[in-house]
N, C-alpha and C. Protein backbone atom coordinates (compact mmCIF):
# COMPACT_ATOMS: atom_id res chain seq x y z
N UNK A 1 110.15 98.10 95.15
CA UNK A 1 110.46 97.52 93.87
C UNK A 1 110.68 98.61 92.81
N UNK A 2 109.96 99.90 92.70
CA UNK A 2 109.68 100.84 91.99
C UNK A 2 111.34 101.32 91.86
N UNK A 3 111.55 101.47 93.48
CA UNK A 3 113.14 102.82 93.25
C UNK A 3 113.88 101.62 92.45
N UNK A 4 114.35 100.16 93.56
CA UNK A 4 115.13 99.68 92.97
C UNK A 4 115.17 99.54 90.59
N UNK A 5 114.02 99.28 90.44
CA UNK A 5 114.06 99.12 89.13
C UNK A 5 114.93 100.80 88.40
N UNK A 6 113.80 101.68 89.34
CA UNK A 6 114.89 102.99 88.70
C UNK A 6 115.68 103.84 88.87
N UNK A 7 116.64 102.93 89.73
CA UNK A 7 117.93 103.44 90.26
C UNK A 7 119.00 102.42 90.67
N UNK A 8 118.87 101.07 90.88
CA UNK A 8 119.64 100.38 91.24
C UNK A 8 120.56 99.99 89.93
N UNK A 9 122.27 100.04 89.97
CA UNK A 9 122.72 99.12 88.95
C UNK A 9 122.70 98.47 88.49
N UNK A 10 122.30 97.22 89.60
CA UNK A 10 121.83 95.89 89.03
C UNK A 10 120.53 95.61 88.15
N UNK A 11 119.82 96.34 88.78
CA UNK A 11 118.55 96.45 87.54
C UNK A 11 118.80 96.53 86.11
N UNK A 12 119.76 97.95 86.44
CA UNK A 12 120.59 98.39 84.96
C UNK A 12 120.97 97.03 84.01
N UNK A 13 121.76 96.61 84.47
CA UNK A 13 122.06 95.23 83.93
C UNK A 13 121.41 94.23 83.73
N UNK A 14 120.06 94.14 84.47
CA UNK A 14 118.94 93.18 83.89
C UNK A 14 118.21 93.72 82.49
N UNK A 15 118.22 95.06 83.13
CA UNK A 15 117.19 96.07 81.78
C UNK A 15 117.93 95.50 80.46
N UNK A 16 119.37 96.13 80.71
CA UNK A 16 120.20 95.85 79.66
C UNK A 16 119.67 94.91 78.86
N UNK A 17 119.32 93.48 78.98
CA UNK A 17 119.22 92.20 78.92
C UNK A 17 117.57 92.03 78.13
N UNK A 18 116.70 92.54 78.91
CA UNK A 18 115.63 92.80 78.28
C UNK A 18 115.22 93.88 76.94
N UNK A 19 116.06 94.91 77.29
CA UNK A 19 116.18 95.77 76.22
C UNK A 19 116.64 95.72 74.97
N UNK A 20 117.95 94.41 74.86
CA UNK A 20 118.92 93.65 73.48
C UNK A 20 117.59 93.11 73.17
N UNK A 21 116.88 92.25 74.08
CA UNK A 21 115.98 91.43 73.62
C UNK A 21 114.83 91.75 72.90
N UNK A 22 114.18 92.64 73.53
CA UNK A 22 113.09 93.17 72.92
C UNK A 22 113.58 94.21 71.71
N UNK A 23 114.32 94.91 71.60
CA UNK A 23 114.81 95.92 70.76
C UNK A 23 115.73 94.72 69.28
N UNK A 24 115.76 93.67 69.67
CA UNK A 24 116.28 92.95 68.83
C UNK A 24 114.93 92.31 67.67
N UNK A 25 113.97 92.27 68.43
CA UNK A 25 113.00 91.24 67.98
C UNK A 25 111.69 92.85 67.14
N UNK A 26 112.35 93.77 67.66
CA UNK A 26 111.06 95.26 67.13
C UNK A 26 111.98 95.65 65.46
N UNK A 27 113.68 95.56 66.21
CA UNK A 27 114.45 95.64 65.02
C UNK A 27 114.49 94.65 63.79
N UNK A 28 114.19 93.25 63.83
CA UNK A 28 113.96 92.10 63.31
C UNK A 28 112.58 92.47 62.21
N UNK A 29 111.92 92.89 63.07
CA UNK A 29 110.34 92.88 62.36
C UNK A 29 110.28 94.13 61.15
N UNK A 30 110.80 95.01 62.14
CA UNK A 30 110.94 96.38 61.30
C UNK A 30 111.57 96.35 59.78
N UNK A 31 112.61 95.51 60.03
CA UNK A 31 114.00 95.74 58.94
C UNK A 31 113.48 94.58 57.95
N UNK A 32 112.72 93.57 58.49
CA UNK A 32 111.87 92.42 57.28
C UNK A 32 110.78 93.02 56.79
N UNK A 33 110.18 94.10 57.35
CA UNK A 33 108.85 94.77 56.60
C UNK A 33 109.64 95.76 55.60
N UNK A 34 110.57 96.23 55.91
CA UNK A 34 111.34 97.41 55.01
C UNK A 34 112.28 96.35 53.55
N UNK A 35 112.61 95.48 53.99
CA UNK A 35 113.09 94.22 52.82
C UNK A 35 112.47 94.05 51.87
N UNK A 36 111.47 93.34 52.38
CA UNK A 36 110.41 92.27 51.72
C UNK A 36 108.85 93.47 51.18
N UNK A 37 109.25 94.53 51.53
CA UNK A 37 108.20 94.85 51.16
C UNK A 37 106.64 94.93 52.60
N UNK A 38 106.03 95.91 52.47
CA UNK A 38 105.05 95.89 53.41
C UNK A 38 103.58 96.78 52.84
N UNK A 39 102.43 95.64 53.36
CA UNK A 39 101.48 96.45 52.99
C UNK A 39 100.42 96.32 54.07
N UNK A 40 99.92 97.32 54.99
CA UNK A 40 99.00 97.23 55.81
C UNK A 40 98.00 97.25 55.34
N UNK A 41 97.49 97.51 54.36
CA UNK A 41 96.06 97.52 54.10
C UNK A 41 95.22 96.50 54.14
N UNK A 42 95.71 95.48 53.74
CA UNK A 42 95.16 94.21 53.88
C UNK A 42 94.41 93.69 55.48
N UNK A 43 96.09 94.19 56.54
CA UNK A 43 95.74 93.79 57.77
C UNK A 43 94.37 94.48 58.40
N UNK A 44 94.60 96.05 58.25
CA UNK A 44 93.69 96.84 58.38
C UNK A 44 92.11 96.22 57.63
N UNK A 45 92.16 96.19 56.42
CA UNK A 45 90.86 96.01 56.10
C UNK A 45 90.42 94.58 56.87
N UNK A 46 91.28 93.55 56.79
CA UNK A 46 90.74 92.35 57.67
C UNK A 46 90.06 92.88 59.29
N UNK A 47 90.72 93.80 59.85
CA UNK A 47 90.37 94.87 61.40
C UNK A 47 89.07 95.21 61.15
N UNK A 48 88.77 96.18 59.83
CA UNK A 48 87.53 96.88 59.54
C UNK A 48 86.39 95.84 59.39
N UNK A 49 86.53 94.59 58.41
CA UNK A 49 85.89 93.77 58.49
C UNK A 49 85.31 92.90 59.82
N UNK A 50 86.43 92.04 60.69
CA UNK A 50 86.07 91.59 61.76
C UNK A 50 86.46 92.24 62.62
N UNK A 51 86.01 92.99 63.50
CA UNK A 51 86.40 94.17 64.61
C UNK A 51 86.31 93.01 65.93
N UNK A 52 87.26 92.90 66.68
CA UNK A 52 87.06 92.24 68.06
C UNK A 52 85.70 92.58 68.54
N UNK A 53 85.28 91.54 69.00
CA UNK A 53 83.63 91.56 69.72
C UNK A 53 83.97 90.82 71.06
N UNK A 54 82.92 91.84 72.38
CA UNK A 54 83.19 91.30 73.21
C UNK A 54 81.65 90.23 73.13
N UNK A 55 82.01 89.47 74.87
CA UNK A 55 81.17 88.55 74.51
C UNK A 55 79.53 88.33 74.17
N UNK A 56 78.88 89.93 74.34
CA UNK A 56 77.44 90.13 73.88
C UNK A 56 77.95 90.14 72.08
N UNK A 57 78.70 90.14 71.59
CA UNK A 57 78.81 90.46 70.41
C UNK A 57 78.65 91.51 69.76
N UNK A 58 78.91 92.52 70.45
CA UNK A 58 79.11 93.90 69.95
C UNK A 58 80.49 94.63 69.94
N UNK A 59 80.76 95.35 69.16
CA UNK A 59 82.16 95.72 68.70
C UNK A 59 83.13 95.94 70.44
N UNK A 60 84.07 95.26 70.37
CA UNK A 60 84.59 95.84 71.72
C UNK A 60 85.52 97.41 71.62
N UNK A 61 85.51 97.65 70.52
CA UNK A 61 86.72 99.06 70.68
C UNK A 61 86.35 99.68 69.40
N UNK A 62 85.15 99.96 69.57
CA UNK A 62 84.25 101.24 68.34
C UNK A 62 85.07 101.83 67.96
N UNK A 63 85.55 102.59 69.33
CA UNK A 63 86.76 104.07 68.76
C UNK A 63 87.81 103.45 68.11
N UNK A 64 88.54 102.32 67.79
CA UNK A 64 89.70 101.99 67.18
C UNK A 64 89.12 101.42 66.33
N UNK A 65 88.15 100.97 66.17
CA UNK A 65 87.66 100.64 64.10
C UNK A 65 87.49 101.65 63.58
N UNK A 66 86.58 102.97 64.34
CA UNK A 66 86.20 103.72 63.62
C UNK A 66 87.61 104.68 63.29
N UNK A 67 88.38 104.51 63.82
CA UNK A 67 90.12 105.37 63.56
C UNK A 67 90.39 104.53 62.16
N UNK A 68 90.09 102.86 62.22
CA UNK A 68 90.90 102.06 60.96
C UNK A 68 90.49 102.08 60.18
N UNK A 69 88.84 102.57 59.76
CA UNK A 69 88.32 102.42 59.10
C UNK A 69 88.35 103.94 58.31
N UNK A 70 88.52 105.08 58.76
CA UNK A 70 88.19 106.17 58.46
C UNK A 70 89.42 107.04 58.59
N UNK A 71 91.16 106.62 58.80
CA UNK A 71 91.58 107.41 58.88
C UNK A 71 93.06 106.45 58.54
N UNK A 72 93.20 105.52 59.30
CA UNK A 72 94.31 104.37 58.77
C UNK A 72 94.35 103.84 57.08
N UNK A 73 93.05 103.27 57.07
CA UNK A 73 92.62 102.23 55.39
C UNK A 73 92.67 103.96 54.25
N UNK A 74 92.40 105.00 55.02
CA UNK A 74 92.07 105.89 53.69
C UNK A 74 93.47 106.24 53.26
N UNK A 75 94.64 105.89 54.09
CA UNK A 75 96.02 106.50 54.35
C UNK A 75 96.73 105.52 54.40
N UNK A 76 96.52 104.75 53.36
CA UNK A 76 97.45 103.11 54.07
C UNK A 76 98.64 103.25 53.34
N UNK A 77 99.14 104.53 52.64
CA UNK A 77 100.46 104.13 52.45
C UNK A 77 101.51 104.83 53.12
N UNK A 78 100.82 106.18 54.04
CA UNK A 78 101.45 106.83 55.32
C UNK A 78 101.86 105.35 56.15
N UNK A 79 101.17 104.50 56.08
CA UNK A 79 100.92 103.70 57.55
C UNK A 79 101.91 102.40 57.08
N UNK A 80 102.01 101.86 55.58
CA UNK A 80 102.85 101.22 55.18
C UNK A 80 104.51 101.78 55.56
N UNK A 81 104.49 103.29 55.17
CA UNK A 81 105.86 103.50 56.08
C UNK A 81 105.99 103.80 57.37
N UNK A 82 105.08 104.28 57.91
CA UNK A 82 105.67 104.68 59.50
C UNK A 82 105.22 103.05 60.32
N UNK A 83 104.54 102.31 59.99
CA UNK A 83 104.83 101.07 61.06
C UNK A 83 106.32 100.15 60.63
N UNK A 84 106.66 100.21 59.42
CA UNK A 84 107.87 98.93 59.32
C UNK A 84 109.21 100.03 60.22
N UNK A 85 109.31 101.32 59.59
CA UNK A 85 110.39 102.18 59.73
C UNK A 85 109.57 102.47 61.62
N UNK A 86 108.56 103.02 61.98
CA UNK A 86 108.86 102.82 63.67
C UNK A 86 108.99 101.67 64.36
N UNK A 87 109.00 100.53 63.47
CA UNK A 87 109.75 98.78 64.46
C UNK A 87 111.12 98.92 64.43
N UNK A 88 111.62 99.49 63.11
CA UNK A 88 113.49 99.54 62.87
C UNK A 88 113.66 100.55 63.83
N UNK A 89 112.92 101.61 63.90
CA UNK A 89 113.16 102.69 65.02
C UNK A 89 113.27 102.56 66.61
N UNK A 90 112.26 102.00 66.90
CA UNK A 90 112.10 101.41 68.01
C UNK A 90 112.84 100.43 68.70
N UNK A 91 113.35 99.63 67.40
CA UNK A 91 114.17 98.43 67.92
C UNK A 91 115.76 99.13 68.45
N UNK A 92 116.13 100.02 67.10
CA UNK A 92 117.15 100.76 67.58
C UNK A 92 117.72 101.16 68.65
N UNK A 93 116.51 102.22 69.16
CA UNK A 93 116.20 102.36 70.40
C UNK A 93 116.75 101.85 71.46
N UNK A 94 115.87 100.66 71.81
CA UNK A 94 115.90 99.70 72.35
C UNK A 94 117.96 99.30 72.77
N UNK A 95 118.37 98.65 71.33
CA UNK A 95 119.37 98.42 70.92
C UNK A 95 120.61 98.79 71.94
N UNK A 96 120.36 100.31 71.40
CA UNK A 96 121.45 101.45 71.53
C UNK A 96 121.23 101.97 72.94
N UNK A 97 120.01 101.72 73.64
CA UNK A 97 119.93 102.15 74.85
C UNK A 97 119.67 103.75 74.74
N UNK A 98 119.24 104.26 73.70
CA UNK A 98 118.89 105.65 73.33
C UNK A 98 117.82 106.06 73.04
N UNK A 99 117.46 107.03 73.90
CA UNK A 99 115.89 107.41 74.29
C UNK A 99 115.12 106.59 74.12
N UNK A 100 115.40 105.78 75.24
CA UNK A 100 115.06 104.20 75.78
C UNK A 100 113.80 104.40 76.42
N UNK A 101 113.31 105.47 77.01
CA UNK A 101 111.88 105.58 77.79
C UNK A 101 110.61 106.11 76.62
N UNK A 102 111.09 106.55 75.21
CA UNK A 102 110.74 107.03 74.27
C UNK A 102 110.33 105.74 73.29
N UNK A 103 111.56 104.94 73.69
CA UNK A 103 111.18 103.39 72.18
C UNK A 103 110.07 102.87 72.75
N UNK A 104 110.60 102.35 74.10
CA UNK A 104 109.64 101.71 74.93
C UNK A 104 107.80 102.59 75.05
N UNK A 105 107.91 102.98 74.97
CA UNK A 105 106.93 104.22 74.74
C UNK A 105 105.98 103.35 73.52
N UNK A 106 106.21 104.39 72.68
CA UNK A 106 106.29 104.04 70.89
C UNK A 106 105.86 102.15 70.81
N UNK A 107 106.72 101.53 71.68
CA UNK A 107 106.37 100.04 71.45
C UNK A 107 105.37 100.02 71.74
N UNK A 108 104.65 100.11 73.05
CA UNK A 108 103.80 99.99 73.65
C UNK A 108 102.30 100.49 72.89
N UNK A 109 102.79 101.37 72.66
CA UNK A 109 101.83 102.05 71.75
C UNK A 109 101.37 101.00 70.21
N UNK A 110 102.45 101.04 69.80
CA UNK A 110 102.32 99.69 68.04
C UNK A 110 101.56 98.65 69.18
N UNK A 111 102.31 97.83 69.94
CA UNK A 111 101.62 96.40 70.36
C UNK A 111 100.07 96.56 70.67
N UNK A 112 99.71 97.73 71.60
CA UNK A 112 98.23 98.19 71.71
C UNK A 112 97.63 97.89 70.74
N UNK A 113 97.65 98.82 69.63
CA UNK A 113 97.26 99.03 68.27
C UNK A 113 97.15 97.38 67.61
N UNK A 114 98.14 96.67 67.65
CA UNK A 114 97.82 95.34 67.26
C UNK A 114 96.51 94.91 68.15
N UNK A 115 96.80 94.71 69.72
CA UNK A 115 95.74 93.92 70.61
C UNK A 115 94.28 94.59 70.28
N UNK A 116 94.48 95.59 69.90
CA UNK A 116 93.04 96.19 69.59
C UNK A 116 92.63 95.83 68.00
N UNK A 117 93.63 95.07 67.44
CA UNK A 117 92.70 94.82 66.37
C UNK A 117 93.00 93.21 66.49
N UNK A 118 93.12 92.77 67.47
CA UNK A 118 92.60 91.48 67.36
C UNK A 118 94.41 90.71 67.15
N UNK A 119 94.99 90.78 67.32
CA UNK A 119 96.47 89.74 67.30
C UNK A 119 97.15 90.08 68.16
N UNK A 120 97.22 88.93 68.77
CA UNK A 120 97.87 88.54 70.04
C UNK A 120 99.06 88.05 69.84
N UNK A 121 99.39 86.90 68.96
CA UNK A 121 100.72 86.92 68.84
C UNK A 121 101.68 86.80 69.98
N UNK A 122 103.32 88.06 69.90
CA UNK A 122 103.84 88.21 71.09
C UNK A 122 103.48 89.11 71.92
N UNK A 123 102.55 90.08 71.33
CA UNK A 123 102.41 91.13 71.63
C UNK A 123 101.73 91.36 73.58
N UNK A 124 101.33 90.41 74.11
CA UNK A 124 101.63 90.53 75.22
C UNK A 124 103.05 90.12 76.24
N UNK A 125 103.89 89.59 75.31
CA UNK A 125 104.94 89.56 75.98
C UNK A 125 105.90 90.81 75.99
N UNK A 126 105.64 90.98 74.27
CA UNK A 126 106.32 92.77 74.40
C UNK A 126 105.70 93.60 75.37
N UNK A 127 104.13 93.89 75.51
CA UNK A 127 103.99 94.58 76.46
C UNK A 127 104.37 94.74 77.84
N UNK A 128 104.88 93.39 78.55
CA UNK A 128 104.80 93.41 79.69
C UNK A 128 106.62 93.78 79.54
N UNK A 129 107.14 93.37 78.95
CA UNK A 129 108.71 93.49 78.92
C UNK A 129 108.94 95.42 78.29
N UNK A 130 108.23 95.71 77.36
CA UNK A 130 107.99 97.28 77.50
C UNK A 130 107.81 97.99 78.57
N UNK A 131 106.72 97.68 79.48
CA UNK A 131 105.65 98.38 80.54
C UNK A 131 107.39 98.29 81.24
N UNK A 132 107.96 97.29 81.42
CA UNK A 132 108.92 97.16 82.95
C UNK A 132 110.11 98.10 82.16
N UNK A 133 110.12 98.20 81.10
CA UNK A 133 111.49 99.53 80.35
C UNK A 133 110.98 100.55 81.00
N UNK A 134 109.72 100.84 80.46
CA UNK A 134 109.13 102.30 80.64
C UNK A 134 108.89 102.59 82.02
N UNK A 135 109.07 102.27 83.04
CA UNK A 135 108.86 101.84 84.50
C UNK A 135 109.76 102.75 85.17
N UNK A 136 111.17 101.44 84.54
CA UNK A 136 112.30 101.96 84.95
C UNK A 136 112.81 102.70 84.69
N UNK A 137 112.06 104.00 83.84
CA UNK A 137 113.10 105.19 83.22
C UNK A 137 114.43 105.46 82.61
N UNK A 138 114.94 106.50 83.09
CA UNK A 138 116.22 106.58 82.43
C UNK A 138 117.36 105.46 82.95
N UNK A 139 116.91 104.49 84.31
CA UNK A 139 117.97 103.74 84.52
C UNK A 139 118.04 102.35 83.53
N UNK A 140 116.68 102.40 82.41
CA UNK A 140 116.65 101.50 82.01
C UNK A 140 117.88 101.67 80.31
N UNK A 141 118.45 102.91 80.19
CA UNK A 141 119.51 103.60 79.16
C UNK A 141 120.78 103.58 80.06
N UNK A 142 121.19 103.33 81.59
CA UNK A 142 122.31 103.47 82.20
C UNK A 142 123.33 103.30 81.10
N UNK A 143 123.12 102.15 81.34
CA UNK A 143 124.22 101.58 80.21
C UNK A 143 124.08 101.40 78.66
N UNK A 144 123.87 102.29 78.01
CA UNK A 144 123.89 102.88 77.01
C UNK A 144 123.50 104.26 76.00
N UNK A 145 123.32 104.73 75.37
CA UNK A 145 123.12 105.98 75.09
C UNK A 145 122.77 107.61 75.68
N UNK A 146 121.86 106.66 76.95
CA UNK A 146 121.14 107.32 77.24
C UNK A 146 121.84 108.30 78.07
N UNK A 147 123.59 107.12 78.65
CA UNK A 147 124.17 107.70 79.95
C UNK A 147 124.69 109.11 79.40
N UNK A 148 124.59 109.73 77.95
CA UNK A 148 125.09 110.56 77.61
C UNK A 148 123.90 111.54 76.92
N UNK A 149 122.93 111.17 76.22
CA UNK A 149 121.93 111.84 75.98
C UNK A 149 121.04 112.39 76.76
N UNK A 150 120.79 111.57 78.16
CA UNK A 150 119.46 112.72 78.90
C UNK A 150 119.90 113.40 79.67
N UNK A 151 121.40 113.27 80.07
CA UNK A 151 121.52 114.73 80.56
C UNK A 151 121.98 116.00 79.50
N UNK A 152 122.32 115.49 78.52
CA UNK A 152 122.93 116.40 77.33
C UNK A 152 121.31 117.00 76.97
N UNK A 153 120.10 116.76 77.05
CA UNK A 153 118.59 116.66 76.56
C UNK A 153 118.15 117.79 77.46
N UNK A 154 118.54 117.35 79.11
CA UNK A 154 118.15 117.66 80.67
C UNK A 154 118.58 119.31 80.43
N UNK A 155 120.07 119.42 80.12
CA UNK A 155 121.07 120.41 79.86
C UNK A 155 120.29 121.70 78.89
N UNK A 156 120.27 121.38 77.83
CA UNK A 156 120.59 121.78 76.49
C UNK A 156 118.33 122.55 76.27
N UNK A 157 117.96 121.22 76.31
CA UNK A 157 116.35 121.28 75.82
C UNK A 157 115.49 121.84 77.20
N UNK A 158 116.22 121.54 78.42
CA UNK A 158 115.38 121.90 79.10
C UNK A 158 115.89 122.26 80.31
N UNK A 159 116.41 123.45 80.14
CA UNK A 159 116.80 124.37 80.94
C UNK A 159 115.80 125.10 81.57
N UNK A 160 116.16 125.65 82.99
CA UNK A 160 115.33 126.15 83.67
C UNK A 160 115.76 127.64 83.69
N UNK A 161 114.47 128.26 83.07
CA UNK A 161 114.43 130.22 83.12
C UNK A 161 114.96 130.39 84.06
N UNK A 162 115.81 131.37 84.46
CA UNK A 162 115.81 132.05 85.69
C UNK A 162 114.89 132.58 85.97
N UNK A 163 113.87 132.19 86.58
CA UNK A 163 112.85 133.62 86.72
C UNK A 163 112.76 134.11 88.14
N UNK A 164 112.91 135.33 87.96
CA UNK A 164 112.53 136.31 89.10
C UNK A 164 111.59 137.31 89.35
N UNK A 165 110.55 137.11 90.94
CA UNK A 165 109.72 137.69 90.66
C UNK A 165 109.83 138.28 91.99
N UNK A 166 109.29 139.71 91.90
CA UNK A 166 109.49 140.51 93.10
C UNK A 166 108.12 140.92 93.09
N UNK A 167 107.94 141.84 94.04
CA UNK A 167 106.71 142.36 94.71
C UNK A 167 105.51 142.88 93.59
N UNK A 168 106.68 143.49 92.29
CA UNK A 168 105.61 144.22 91.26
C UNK A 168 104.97 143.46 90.50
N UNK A 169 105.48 142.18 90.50
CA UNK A 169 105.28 141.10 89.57
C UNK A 169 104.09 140.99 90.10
N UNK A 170 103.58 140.39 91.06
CA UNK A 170 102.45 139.98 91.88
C UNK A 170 101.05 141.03 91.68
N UNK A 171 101.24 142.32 92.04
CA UNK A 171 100.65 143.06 92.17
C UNK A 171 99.45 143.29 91.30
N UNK A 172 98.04 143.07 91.76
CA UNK A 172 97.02 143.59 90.44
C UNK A 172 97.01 144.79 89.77
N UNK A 173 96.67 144.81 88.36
CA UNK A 173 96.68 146.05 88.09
C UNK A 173 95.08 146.37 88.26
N UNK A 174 94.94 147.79 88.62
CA UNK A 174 93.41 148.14 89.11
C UNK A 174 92.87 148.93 87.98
């Protein structure tokens, strides 16, 4: 199942399908928080206040209150722009089929960040429709941006040294 998702064409063309979709609905959210105006603080302080509890009733994800509480809420207007502008980003992404293993990424990451503070929402449907982008790698960009960016990326950013090493190379110095 693994190769076919990241290498078969036909996959390509399902991805395609999932990728308009989801990259439509990250772009949607993004571009109405950048409109209308956006303010996390509110959401956040509602997080700090009721922190998910598992069922003994103790905080289930310490380490992610103590991040919202002490590093998100003190910075909430960093966080007012980089969450609306990384949904328009992401969705883009998505969109354009350009650094498609990168949006998908990034999504995964925002939807977390929601489930850990408690909203569920779509956010497990994005995840599971993310997880299968990010899966499928670069075949999940075939058909779009990507068919021209990761090898131009492959090329350009990450070229391999020539390196050559002969006998002296090795040798300890005493």
């Amino acid at each position: 199942m693994m190769n076919w998702l990241r290498s078969n064409m036909y996959a390509s063309g399902i991805l395609v399908l999932l990728r308009l979709y989801l990259g439509f609905q990250w772009f949607k959210s993004g571009f109405g928080k950048i409109t209308d105006g956006f303010d996390a603080s509110g959401f956040m302080g509602f997080i700090a206040q009721n922190p998910v509890k598992g069922a003994d009733g103790s905080v289930a994800y310490p380490l992610y209150n103590a991040f919202i509480e002490n590093v998100a809420l003190p910075n909430a207007e960093i966080f007012n722009v980089l969450v609306p502008w990384g949904e328009l980003l992401i969705g883009l992404g998505l969109i354009l089929g350009t650094l498609t293993t990168a949006a998908a990424f990034f999504g995964l990451l925002m939807n977390f960040t929601f489930v850990l503070g408690g909203t569920v929402s779509t956010n497990p449907t994005f995840i599971l429709l993310g997880f299968i982008i990010l899966v499928a790698g670069a075949n999940a960009g075939r058909f779009g941006g990507d068919y021209w960016v990761i090898p131009w990326i492959r090329k350009n950013l990450f070229k391999k040294k020539d390196l050559q090493f002969t006998s002296e190379t090795h040798k300890l110095s005493a």
